[in-house]
C-alpha atoms as a PDB file:
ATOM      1  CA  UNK A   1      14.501   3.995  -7.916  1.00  0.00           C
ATOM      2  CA  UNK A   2      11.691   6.910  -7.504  1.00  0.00           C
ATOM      3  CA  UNK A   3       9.998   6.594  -4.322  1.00  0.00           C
ATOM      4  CA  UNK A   4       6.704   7.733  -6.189  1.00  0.00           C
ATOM      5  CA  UNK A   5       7.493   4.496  -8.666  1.00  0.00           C
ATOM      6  CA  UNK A   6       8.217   2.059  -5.665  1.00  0.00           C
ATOM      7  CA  UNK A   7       4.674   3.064  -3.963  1.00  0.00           C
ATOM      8  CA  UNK A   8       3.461   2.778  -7.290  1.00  0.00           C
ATOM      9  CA  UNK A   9       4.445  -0.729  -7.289  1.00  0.00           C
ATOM     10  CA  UNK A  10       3.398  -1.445  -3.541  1.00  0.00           C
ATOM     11  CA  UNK A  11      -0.319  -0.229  -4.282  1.00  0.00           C
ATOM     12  CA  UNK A  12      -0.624  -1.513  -7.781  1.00  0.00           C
ATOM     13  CA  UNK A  13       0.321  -5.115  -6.578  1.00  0.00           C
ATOM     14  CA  UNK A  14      -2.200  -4.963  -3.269  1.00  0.00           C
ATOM     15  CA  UNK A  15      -4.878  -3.110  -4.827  1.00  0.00           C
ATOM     16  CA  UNK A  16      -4.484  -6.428  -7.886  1.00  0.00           C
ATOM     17  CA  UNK A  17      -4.963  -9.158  -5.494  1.00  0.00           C
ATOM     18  CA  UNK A  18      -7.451  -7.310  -4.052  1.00  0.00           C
ATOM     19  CA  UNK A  19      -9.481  -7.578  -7.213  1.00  0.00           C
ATOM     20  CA  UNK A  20      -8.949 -10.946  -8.036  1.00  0.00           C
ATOM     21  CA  UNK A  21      -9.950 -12.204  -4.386  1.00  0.00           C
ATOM     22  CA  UNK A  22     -13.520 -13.755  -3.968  1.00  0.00           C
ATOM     23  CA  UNK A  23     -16.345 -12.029  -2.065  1.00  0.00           C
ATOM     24  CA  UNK A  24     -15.871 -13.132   1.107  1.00  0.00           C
ATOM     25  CA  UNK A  25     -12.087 -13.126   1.327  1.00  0.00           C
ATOM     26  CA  UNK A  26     -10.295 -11.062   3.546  1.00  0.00           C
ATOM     27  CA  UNK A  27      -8.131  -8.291   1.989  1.00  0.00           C
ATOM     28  CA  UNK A  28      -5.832  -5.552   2.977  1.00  0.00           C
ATOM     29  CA  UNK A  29      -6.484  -1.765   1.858  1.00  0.00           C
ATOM     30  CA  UNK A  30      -3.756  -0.890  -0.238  1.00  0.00           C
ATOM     31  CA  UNK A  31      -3.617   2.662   1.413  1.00  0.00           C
ATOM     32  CA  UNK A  32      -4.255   2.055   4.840  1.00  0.00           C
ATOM     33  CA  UNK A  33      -3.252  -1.606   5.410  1.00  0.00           C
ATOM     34  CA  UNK A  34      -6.354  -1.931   7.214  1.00  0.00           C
ATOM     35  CA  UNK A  35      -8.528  -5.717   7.150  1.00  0.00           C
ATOM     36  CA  UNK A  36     -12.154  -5.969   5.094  1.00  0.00           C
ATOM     37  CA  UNK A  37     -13.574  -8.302   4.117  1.00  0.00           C
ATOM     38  CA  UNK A  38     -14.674  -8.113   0.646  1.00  0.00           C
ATOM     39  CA  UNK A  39     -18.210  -7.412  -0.130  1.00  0.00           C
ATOM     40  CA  UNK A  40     -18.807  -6.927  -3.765  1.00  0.00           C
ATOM     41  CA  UNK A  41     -16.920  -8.027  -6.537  1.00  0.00           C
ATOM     42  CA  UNK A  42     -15.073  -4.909  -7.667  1.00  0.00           C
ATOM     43  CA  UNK A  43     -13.975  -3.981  -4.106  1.00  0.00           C
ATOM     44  CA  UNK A  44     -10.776  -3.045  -3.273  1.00  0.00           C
ATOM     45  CA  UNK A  45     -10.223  -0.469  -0.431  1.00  0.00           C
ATOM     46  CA  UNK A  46     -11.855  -0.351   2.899  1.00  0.00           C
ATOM     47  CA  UNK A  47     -15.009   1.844   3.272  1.00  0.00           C
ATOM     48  CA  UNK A  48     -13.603   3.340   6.408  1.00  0.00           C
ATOM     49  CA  UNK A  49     -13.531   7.516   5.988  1.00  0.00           C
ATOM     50  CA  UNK A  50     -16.452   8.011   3.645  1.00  0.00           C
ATOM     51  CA  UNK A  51     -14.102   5.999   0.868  1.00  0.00           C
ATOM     52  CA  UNK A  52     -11.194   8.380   1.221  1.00  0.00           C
ATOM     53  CA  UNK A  53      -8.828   5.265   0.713  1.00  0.00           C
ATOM     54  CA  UNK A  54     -10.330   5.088  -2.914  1.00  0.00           C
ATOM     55  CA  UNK A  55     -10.024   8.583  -3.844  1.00  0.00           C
ATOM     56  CA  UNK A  56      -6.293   8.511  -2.066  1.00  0.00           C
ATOM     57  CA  UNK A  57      -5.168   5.496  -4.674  1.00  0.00           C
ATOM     58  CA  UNK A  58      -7.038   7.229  -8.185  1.00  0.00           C
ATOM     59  CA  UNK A  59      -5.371  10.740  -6.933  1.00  0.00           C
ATOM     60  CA  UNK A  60      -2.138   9.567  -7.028  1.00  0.00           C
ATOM     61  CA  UNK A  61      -2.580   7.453 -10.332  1.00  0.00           C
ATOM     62  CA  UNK A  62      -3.872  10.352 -12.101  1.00  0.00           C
ATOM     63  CA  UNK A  63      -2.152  13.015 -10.789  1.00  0.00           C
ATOM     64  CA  UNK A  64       0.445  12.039  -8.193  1.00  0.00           C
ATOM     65  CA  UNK A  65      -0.773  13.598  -5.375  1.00  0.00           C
ATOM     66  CA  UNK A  66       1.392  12.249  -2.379  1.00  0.00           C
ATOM     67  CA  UNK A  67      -0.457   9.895  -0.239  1.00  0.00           C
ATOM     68  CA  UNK A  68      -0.310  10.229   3.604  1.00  0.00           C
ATOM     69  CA  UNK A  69       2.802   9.608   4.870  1.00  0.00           C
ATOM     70  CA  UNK A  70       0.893   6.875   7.375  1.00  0.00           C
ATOM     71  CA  UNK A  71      -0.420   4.958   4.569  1.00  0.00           C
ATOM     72  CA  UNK A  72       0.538   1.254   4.210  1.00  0.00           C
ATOM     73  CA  UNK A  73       3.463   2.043   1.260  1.00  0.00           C
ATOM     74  CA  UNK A  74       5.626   4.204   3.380  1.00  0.00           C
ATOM     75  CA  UNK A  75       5.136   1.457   5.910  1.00  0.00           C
ATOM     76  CA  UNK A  76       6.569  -0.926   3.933  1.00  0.00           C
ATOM     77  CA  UNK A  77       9.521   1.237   2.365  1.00  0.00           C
ATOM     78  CA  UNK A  78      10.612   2.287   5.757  1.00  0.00           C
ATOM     79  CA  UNK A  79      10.837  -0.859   7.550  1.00  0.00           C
ATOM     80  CA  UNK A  80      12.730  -1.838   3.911  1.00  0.00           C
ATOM     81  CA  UNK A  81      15.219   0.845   4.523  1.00  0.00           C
ATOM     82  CA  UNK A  82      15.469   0.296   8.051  1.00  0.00           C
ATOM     83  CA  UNK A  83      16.112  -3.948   7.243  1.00  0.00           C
ATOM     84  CA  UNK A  84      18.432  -2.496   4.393  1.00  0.00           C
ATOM     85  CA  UNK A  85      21.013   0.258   6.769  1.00  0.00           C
ATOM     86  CA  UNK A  86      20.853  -2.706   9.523  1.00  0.00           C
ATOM     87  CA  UNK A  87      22.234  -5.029   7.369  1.00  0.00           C
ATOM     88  CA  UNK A  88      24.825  -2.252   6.085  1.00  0.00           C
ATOM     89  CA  UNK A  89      25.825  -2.119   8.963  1.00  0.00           C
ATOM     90  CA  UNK A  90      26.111  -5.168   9.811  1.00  0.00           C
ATOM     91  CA  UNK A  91      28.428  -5.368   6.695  1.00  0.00           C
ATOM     92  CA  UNK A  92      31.082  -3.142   7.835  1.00  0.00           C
ATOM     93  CA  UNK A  93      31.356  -3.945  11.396  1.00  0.00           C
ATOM     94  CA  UNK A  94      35.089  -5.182  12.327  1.00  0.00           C
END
């Protein structure tokens, strides 16, 4: 699968249950990862860096500029590959 689609996927589904959470609730920044607690009802990234979470997420929808390579979906896809060539190996040990 593209890697662009897969963090496509990763963001789309945090950024989601960001929406639908309830003022109050805490949520994770689908860029960053980091912890908020949401504020107003159409929040859905941190306000950390003068919003630069927010224009991260509609930069790559609209244009696909590549997100930093600390952000919270490259997080997630390399400790996926790293579970996934363990257990490979794993697999072919005699």
């Amino acid at each position: 699968m593209n890697i662009n689609k897969e963090i496509d996927n990763i963001i789309t589904l945090q950024y989601n249950a960001n929406k639908n959470a309830n003022i109050g609730d805490v949520c994770m920044c689908p860029i960053c990862g980091r912890l908020f607690t949401k504020s107003a009802k159409r929040q859905a990234f941190c306000v950390m860096n003068n919003h630069a979470c927010k224009d991260s997420y509609h930069n790559f929808k609209r244009y696909g500029t590549k997100l930093p390579k600390n952000s919270l979906p490259y997080n997630i896809l390399n400790e996926h590959n790293i579970k996934r060539n363990k257990n490979m190996n794993d697999e072919f040990l005699i």
